[in-house]
N, C-alpha and C. Protein backbone atom coordinates (compact mmCIF):
# COMPACT_ATOMS: atom_id res chain seq x y z
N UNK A 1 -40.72 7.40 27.67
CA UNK A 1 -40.94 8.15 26.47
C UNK A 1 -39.89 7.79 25.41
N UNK A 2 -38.59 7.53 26.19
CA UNK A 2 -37.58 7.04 25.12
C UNK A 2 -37.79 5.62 24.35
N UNK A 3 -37.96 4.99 24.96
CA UNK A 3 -38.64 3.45 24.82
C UNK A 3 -39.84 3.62 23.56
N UNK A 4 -40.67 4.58 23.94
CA UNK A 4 -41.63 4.65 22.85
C UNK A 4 -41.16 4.95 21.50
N UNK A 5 -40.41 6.61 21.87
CA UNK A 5 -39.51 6.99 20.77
C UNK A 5 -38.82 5.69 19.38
N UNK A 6 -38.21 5.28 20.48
CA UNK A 6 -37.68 4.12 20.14
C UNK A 6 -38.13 2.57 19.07
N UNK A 7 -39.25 2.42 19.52
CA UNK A 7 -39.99 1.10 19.00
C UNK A 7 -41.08 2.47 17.66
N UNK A 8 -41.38 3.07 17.86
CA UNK A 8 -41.72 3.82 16.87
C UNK A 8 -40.87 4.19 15.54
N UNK A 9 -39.71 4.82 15.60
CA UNK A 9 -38.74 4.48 14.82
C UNK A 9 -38.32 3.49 14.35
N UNK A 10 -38.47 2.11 15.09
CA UNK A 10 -37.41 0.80 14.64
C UNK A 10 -39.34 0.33 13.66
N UNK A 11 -40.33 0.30 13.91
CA UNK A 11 -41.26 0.23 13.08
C UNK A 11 -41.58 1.02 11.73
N UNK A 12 -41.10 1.98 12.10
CA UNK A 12 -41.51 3.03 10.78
C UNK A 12 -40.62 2.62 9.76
N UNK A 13 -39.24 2.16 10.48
CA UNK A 13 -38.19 2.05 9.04
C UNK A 13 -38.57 0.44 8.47
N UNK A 14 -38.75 -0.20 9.48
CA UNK A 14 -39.21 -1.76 9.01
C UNK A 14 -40.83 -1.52 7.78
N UNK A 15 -41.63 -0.64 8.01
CA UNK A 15 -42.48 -0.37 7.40
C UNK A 15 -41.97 0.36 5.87
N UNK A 16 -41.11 1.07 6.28
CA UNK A 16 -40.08 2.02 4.88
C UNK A 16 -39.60 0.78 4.19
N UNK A 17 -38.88 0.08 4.65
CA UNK A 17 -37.80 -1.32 4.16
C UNK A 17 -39.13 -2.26 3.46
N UNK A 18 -39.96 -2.53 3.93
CA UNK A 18 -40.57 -3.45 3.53
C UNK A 18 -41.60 -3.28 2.01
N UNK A 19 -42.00 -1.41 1.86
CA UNK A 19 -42.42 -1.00 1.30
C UNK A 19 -41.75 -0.99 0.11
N UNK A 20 -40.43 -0.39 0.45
CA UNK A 20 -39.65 -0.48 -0.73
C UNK A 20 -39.26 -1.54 -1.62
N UNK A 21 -38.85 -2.77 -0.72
CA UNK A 21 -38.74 -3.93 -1.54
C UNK A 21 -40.26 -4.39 -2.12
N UNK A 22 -40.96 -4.03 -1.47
CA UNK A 22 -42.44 -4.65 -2.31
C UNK A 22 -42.51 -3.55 -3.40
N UNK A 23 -41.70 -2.90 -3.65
CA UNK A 23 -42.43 -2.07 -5.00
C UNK A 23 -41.50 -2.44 -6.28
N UNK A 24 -40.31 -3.59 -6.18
CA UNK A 24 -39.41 -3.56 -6.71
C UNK A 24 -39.28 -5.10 -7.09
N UNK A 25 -39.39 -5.69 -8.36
CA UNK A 25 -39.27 -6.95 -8.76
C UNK A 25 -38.65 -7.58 -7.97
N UNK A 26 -38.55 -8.70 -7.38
CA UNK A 26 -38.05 -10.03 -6.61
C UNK A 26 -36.45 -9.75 -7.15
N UNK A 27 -36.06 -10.24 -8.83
CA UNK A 27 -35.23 -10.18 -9.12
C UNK A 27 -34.12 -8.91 -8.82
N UNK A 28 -34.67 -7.85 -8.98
CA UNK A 28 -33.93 -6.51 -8.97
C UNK A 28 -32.84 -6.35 -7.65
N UNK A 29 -33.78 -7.08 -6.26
CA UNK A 29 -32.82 -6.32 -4.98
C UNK A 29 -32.11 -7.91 -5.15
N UNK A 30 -32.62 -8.93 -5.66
CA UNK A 30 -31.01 -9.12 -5.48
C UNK A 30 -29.75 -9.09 -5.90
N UNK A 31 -29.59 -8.09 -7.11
CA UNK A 31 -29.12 -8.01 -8.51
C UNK A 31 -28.67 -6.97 -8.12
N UNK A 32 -29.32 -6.11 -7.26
CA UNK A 32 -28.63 -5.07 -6.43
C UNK A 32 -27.73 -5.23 -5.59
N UNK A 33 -28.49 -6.64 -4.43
CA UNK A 33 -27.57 -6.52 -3.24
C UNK A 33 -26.18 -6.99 -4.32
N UNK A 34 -25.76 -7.81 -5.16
CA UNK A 34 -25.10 -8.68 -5.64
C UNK A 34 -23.83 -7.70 -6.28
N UNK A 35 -24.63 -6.48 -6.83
CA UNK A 35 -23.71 -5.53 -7.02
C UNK A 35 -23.37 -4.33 -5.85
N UNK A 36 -23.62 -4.55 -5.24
CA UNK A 36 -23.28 -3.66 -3.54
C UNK A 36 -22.59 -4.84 -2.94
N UNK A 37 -22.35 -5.59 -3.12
CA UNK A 37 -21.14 -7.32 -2.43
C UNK A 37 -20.11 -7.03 -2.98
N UNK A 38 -20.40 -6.72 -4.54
CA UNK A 38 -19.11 -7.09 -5.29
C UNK A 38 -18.51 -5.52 -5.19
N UNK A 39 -19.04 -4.36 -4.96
CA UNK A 39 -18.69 -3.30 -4.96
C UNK A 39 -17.12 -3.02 -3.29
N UNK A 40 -18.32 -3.83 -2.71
CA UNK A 40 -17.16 -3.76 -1.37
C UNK A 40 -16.46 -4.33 -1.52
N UNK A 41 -16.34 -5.78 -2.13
CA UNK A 41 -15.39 -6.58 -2.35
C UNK A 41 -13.87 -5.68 -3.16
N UNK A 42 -13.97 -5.07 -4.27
CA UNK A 42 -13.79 -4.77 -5.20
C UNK A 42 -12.70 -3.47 -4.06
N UNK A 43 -13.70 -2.52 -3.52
CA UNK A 43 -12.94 -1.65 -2.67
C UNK A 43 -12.46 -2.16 -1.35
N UNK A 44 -12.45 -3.10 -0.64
CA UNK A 44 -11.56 -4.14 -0.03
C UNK A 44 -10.40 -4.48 -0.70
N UNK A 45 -10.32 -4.84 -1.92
CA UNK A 45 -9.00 -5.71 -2.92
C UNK A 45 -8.16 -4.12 -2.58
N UNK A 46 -8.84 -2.85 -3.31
CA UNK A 46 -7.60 -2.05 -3.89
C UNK A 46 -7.54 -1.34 -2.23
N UNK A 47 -7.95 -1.97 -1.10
CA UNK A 47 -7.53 -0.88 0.00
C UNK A 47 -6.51 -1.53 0.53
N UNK A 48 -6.38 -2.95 0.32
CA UNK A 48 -5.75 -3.86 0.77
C UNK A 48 -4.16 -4.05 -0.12
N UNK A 49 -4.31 -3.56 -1.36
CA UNK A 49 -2.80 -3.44 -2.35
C UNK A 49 -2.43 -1.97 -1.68
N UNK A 50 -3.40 -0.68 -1.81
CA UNK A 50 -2.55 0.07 -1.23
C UNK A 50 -2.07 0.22 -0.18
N UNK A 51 -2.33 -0.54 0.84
CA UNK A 51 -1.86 -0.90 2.29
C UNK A 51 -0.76 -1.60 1.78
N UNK A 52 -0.70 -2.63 1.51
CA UNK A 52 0.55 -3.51 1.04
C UNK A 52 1.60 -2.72 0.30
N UNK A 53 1.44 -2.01 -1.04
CA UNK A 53 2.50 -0.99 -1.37
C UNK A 53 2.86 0.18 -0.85
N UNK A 54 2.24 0.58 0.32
CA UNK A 54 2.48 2.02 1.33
C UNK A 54 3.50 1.16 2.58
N UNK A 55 2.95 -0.23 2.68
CA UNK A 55 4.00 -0.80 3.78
C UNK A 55 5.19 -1.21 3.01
N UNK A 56 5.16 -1.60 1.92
CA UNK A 56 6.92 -2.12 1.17
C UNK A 56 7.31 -0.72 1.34
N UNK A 57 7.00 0.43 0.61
CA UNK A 57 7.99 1.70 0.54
C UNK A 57 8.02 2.02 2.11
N UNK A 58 7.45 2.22 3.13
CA UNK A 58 8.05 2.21 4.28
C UNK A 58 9.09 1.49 4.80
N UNK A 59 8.97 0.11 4.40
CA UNK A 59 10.04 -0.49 5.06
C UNK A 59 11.50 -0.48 3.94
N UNK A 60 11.10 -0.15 3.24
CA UNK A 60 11.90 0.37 2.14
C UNK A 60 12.58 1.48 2.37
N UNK A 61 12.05 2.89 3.06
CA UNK A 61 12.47 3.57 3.44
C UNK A 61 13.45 3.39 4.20
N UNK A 62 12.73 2.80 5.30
CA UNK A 62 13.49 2.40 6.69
C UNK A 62 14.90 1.54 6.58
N UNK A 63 15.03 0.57 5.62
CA UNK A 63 15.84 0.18 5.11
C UNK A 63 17.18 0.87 4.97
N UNK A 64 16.95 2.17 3.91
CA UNK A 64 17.67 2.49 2.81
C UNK A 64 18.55 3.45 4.28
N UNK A 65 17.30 4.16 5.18
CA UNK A 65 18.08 5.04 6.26
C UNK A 65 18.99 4.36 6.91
N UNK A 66 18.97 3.02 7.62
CA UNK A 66 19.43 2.72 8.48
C UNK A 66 20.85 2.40 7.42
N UNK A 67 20.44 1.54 6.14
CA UNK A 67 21.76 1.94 5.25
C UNK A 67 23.11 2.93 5.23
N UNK A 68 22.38 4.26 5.09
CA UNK A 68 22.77 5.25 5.39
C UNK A 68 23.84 5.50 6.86
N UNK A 69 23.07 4.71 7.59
CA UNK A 69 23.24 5.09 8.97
C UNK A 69 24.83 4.26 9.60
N UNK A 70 24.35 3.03 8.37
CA UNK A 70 25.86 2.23 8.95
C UNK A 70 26.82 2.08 7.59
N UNK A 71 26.85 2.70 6.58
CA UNK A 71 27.66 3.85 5.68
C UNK A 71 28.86 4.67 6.26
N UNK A 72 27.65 5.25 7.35
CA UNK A 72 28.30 6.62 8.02
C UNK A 72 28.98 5.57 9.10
N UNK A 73 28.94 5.09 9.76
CA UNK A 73 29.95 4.32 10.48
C UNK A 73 30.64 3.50 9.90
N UNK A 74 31.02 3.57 8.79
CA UNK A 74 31.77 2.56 8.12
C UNK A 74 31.48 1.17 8.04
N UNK A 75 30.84 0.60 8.22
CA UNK A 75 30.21 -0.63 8.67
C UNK A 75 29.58 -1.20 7.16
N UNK A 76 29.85 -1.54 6.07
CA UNK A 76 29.59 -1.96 4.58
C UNK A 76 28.81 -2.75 4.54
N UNK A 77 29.40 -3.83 5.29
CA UNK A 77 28.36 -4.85 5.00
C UNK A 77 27.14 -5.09 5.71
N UNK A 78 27.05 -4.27 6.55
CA UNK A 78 25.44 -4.01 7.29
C UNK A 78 24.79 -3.40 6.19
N UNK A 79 25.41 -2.27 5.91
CA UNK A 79 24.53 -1.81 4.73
C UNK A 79 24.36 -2.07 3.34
N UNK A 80 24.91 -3.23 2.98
CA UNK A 80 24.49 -4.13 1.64
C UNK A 80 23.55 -4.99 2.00
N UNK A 81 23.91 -5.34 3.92
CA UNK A 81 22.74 -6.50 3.76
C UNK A 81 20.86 -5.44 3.65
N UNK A 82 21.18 -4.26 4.26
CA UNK A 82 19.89 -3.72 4.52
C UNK A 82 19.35 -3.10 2.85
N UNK A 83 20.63 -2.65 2.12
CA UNK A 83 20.30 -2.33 0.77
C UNK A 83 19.38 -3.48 -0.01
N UNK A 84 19.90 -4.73 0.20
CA UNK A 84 19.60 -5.79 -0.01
C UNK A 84 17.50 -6.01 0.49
N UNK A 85 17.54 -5.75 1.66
CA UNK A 85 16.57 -6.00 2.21
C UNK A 85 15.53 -4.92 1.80
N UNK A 86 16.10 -3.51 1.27
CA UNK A 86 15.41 -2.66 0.80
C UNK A 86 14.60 -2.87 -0.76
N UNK A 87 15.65 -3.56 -1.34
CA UNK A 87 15.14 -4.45 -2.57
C UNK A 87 14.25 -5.15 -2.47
N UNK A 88 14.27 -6.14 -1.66
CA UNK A 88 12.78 -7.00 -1.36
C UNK A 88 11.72 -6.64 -0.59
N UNK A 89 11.94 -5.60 -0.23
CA UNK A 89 10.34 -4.65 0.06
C UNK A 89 9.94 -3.61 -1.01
N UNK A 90 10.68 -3.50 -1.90
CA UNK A 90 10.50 -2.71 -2.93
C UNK A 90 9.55 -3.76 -3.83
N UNK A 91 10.18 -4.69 -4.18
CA UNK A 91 9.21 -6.05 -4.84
C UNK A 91 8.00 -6.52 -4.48
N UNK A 92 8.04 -6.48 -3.01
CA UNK A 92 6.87 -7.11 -2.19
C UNK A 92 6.01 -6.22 -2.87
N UNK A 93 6.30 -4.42 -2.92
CA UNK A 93 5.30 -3.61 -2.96
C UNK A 93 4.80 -3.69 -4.31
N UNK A 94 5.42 -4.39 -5.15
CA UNK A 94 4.64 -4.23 -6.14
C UNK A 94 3.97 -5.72 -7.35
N UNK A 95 4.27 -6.45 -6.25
CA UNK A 95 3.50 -7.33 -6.34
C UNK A 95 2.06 -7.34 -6.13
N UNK A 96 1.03 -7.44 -7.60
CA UNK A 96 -0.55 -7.35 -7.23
C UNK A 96 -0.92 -6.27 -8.25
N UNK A 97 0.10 -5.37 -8.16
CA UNK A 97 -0.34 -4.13 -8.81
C UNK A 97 -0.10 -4.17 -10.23
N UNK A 98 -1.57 -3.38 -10.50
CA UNK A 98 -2.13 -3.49 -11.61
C UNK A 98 -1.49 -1.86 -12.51
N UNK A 99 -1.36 -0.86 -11.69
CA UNK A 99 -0.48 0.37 -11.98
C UNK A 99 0.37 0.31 -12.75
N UNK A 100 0.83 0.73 -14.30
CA UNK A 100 1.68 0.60 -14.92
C UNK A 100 2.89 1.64 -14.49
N UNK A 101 2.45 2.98 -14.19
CA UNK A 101 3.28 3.91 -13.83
C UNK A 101 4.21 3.99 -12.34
N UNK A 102 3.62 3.75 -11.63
CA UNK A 102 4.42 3.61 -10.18
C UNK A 102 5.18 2.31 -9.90
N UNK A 103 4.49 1.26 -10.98
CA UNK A 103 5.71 0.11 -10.86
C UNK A 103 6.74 0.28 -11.81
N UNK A 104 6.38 1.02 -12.89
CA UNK A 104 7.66 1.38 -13.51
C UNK A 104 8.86 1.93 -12.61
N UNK A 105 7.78 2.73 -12.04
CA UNK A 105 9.23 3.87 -11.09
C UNK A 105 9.72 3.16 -10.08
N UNK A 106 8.87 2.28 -9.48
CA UNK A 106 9.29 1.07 -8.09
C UNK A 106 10.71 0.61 -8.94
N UNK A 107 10.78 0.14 -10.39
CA UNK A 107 11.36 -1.24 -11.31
C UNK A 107 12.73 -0.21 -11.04
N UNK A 108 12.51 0.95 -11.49
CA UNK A 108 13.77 1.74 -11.74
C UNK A 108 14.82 1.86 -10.87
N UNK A 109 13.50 2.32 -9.65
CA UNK A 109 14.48 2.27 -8.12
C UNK A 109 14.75 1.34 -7.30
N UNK A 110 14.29 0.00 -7.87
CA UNK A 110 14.97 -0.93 -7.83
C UNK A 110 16.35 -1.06 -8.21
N UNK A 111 16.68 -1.04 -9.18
CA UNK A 111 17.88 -1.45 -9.90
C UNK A 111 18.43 -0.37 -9.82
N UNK A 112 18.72 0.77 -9.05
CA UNK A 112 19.27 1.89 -8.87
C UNK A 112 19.45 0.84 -7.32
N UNK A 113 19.04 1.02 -6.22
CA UNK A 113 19.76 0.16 -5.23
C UNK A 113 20.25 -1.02 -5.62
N UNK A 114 20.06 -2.06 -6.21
CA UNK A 114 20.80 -2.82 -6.61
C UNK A 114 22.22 -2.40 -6.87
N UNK A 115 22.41 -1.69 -8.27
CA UNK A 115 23.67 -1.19 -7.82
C UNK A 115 24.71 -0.39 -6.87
N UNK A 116 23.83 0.26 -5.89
CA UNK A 116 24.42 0.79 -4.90
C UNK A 116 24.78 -0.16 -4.19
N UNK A 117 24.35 -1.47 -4.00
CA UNK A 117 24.39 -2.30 -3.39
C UNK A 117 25.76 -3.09 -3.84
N UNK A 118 26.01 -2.93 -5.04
CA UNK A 118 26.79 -4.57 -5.34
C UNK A 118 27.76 -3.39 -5.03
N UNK A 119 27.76 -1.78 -5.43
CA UNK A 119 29.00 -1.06 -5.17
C UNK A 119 29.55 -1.29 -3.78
N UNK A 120 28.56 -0.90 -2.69
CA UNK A 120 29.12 -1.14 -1.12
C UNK A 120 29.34 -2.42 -1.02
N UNK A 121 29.01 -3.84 -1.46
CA UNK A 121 29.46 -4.94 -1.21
C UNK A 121 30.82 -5.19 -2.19
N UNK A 122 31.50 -4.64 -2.61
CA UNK A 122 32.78 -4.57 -2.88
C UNK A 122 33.59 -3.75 -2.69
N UNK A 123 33.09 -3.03 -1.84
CA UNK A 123 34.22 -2.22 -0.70
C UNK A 123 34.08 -0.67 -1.29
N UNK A 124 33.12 -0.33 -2.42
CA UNK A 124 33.47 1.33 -3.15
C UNK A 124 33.07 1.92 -2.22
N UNK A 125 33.64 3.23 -2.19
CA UNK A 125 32.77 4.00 -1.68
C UNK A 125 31.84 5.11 -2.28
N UNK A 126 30.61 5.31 -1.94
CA UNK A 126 29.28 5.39 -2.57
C UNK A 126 28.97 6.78 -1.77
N UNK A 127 28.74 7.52 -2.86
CA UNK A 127 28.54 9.24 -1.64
C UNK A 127 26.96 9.08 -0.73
N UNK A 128 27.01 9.81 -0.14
CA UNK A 128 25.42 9.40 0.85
C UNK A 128 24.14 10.02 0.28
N UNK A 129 24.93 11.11 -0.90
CA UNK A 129 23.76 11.83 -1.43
C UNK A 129 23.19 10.96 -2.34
N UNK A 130 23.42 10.29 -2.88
CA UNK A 130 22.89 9.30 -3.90
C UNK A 130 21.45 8.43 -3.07
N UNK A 131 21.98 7.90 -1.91
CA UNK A 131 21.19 7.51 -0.93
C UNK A 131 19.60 8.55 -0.73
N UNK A 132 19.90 9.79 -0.33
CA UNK A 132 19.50 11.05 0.14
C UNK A 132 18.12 10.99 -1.11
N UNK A 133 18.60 10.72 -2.25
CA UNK A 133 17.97 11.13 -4.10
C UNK A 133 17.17 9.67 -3.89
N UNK A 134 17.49 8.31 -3.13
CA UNK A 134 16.48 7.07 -3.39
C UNK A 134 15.48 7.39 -2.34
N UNK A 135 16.42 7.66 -0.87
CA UNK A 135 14.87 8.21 0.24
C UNK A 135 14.21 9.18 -0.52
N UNK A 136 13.93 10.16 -1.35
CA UNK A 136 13.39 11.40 -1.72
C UNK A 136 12.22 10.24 -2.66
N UNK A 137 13.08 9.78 -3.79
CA UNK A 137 11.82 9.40 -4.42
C UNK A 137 11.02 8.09 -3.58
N UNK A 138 11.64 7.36 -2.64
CA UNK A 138 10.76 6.74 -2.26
C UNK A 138 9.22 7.72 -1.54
N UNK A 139 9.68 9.02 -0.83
CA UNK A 139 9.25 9.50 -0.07
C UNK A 139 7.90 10.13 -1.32
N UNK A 140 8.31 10.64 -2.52
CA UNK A 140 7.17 11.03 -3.63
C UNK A 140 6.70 9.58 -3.83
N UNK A 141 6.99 8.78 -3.96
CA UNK A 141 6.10 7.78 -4.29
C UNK A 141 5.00 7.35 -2.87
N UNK A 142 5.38 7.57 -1.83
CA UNK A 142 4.21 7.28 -0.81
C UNK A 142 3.26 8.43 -0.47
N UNK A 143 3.97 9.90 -1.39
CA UNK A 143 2.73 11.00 -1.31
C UNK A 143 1.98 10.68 -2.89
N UNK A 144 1.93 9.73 -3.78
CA UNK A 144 0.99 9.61 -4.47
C UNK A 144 0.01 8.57 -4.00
């Protein structure tokens, strides 16, 4: 009975499908399919930048903590090299993007680690809250 079920349904819609394109100029479905290609295409590109700028500010994040982390152990130049490394995932992320507003704010907090950076690579010392204020906005920028 399932079997019947079955081949009854897979006919009825082949009968639906076939009906429909016969009621519809030659030209039209493919002018359709052509814009249903480019539609996925289109939402493929921007799922694929926001994947790419949700992974720079993560590793960006991750960066800036572990920064933090060897700060607090005194350890400087671990954390210029990771400040450093936090910079070029900050870039990565905004490479592609077409967003005027969130790469502004990426550009800013860029060059806000940058200088935290050249500060700990010359021995200053740099309070951790400053650090605390770049994880925060990285952290608003991955809830937009």
């Amino acid at each position: 009975m399932l079997k019947f079920l079955g081949i009854l349904i897979l006919t009825a819609s082949a009968f639906a499908l076939g009906y429909f394109l016969g009621q519809r100029p030659a030209g039209t479905s493919q002018q359709m399919v052509k814009e249903l290609s480019r539609n996925v295409m289109d939402t493929a590109l921007g799922i694929e930048r926001d994947l790419r700028r949700r992974q720079g500010l993560v590793d960006a994040k991750a960066r800036v903590i572990q920064a933090k982390a060897d700060m607090f152990d005194k350890n400087f130049g671990d954390a210029a090299k990771e400040l450093a490394e936090a910079v070029d995932s900050l870039e990565n992320a905004t490479t592609g993007n077409r967003q005027p507003d969130p790469t502004a704010t990426v550009k800013e907090l860029t060059g806000r680690i940058r200088e935290l950076r050249l500060e700990v690579s010359m021995g200053k010392k740099v309070p951790l809250n400053q650090l605390d204020e770049i994880q925060k906005e990285i952290d608003k920028l991955l809830n937009k």
